[in-house]
C-alpha atoms as a PDB file:
ATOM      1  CA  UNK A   1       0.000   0.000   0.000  1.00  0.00           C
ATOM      2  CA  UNK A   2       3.242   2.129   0.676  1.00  0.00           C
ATOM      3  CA  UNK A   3       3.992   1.991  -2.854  1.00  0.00           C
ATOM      4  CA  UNK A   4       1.016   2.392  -4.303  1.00  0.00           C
ATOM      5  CA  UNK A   5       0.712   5.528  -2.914  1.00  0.00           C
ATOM      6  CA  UNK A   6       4.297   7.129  -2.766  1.00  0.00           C
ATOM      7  CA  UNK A   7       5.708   5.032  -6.601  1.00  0.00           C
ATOM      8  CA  UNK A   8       1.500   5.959  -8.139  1.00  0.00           C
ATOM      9  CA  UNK A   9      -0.574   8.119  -6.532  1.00  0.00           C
ATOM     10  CA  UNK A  10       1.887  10.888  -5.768  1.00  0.00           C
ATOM     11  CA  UNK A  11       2.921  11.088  -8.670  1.00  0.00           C
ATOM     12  CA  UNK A  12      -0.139  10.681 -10.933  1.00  0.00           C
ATOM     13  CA  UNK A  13      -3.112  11.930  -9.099  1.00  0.00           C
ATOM     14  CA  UNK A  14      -3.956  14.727  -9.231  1.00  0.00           C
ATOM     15  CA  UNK A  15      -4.090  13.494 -13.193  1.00  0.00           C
ATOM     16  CA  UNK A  16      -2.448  16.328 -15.253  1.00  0.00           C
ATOM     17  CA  UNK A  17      -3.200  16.631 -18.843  1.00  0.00           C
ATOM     18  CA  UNK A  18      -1.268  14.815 -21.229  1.00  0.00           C
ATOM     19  CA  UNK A  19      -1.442  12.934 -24.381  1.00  0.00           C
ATOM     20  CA  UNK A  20      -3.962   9.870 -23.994  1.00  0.00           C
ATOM     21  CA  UNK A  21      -1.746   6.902 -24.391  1.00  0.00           C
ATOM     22  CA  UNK A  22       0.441   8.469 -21.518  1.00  0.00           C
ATOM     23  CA  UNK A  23      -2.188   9.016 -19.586  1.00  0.00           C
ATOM     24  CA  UNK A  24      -3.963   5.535 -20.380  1.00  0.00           C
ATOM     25  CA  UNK A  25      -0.782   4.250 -18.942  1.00  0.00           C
ATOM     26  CA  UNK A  26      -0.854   5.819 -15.464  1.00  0.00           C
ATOM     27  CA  UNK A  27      -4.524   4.912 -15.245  1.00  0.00           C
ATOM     28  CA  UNK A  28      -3.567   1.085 -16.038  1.00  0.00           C
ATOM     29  CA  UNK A  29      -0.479   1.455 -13.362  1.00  0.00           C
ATOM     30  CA  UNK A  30      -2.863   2.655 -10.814  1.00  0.00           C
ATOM     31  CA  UNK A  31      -5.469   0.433 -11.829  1.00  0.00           C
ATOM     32  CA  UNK A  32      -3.864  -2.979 -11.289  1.00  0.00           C
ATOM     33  CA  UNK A  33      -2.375  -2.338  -8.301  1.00  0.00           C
ATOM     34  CA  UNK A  34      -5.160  -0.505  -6.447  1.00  0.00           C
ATOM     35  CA  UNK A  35      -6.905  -4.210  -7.766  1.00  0.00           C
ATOM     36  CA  UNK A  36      -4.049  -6.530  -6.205  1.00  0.00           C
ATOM     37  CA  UNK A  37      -4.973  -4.601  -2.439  1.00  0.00           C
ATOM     38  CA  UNK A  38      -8.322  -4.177  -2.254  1.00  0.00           C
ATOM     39  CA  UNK A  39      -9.168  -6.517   0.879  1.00  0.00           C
ATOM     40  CA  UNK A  40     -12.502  -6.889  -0.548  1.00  0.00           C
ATOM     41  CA  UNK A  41     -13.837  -9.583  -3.539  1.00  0.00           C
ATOM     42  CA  UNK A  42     -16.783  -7.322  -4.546  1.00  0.00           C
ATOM     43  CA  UNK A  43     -16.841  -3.775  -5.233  1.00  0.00           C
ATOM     44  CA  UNK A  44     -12.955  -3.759  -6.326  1.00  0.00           C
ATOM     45  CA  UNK A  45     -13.341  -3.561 -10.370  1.00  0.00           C
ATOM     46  CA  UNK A  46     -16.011  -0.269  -9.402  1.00  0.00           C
ATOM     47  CA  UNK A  47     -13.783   1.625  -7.117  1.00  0.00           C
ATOM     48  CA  UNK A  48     -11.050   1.043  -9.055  1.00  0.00           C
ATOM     49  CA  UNK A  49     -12.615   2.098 -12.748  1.00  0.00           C
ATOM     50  CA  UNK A  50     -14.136   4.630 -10.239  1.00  0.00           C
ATOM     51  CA  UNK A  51     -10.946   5.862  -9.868  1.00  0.00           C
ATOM     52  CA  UNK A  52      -9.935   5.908 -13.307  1.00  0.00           C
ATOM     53  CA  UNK A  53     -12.582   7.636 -14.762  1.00  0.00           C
ATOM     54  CA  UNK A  54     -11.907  10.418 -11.940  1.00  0.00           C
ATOM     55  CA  UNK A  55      -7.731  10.038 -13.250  1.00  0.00           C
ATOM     56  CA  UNK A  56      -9.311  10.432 -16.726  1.00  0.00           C
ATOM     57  CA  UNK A  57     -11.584  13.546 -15.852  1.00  0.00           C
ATOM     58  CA  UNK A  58      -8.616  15.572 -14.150  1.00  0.00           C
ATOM     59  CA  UNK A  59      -6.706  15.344 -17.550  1.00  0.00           C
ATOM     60  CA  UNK A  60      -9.398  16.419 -19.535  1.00  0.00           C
ATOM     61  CA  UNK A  61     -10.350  13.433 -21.225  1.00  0.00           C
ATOM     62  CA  UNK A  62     -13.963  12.258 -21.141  1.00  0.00           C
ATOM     63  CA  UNK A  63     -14.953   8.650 -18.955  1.00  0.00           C
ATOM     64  CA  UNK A  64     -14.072   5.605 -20.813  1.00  0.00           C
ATOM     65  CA  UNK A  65     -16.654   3.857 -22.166  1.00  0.00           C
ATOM     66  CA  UNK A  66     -16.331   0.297 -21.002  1.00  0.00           C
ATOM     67  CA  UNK A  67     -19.371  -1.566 -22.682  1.00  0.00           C
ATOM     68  CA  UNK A  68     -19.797  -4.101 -20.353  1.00  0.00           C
ATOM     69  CA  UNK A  69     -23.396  -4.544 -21.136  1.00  0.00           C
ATOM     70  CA  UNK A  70     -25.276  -5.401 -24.408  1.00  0.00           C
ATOM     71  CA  UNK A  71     -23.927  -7.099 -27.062  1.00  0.00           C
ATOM     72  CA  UNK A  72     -20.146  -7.599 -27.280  1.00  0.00           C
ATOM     73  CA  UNK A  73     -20.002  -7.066 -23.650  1.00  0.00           C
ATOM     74  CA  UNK A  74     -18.789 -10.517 -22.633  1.00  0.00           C
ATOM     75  CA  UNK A  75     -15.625  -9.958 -25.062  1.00  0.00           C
ATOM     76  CA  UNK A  76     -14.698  -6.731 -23.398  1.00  0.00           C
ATOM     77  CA  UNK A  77     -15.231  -8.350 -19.985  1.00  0.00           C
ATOM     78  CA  UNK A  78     -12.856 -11.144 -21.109  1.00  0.00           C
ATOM     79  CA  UNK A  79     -10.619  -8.308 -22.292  1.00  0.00           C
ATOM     80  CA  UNK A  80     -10.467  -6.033 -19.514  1.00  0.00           C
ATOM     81  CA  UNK A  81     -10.186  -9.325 -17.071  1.00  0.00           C
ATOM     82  CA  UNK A  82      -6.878 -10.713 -19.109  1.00  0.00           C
ATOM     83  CA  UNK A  83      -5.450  -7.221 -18.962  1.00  0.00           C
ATOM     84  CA  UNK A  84      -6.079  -7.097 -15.123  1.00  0.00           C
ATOM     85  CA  UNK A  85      -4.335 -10.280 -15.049  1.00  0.00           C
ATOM     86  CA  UNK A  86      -1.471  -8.895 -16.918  1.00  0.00           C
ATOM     87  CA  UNK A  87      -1.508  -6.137 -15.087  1.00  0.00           C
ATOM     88  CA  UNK A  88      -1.124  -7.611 -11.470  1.00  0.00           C
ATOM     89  CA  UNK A  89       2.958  -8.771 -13.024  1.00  0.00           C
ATOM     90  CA  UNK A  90       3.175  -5.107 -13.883  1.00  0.00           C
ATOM     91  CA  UNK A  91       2.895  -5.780 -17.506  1.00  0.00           C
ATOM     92  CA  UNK A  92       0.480  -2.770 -17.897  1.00  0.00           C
ATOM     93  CA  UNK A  93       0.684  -2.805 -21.505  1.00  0.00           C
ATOM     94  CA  UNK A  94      -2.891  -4.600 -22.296  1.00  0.00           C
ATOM     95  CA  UNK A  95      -4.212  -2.437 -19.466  1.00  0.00           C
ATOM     96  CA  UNK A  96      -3.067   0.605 -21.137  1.00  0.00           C
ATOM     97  CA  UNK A  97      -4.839  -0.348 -24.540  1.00  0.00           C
ATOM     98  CA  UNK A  98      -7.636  -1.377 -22.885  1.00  0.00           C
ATOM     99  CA  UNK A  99      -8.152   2.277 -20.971  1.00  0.00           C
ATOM    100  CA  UNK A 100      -7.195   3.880 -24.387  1.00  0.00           C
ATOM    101  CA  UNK A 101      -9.255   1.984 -26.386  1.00  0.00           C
ATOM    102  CA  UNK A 102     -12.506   2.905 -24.016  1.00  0.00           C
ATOM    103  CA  UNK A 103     -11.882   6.787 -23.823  1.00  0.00           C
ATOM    104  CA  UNK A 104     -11.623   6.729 -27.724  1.00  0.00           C
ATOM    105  CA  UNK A 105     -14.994   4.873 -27.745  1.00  0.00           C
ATOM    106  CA  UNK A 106     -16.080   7.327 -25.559  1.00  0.00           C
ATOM    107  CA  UNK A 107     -14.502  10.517 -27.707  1.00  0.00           C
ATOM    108  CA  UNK A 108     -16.648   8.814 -31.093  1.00  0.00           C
ATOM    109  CA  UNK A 109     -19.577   8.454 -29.276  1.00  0.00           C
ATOM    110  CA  UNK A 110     -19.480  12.363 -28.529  1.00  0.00           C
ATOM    111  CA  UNK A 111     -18.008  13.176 -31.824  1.00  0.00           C
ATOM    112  CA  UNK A 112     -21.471  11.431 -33.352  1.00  0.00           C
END
């Protein structure tokens, strides 16, 4: 929890504006590891995409857009879940694409 909050959160919260692939990337750093100490089974994917879409916000970027219901949404469940994974051996990569991918959605759904 130490490092979480002096090696992440210090450092990238408040969320400063940036390009969104850099800023994807902080969200999927902070992301994973809030996920691998949260003492609690339920509730941890909302606080943490919670906190994401708040990290998103504060750098000007619109909440991602995570279609996890309707059709398609069992894909981008398995998705997001195998980037988690990834994510907990602080491979954020997949995490990173993942984030991106949803605040583009997001930006194209507002662009419409």
């Amino acid at each position: 929890m130490e490092w979480l909050e002096n090696e992440l959160l210090k450092k990238h919260t408040p969320c400063l504006p940036d390009n969104l692939s850099s800023i994807s990337g902080k969200v999927a750093a902070v992301h994973a590891e809030l996920l691998l100490i949260h003492p609690f089974r339920e509730g941890n994917g909302r606080l943490a995409r919670w906190l994401a879409d708040l990290m998103f916000l504060q750098a000007g970027y619109p909440m991602p857009l995570y279609n996890f219901s309707g059709k398609g949404s069992v894909r981008r469940k398995k998705e997001y879940l195998d980037a988690v994974v990834s994510g907990y051996g602080q491979d954020y990569a997949p995490l990173t694409g993942f984030f991106r991918d949803c605040v583009e959605a997001r930006l194209g759904e507002l662009e419409e």
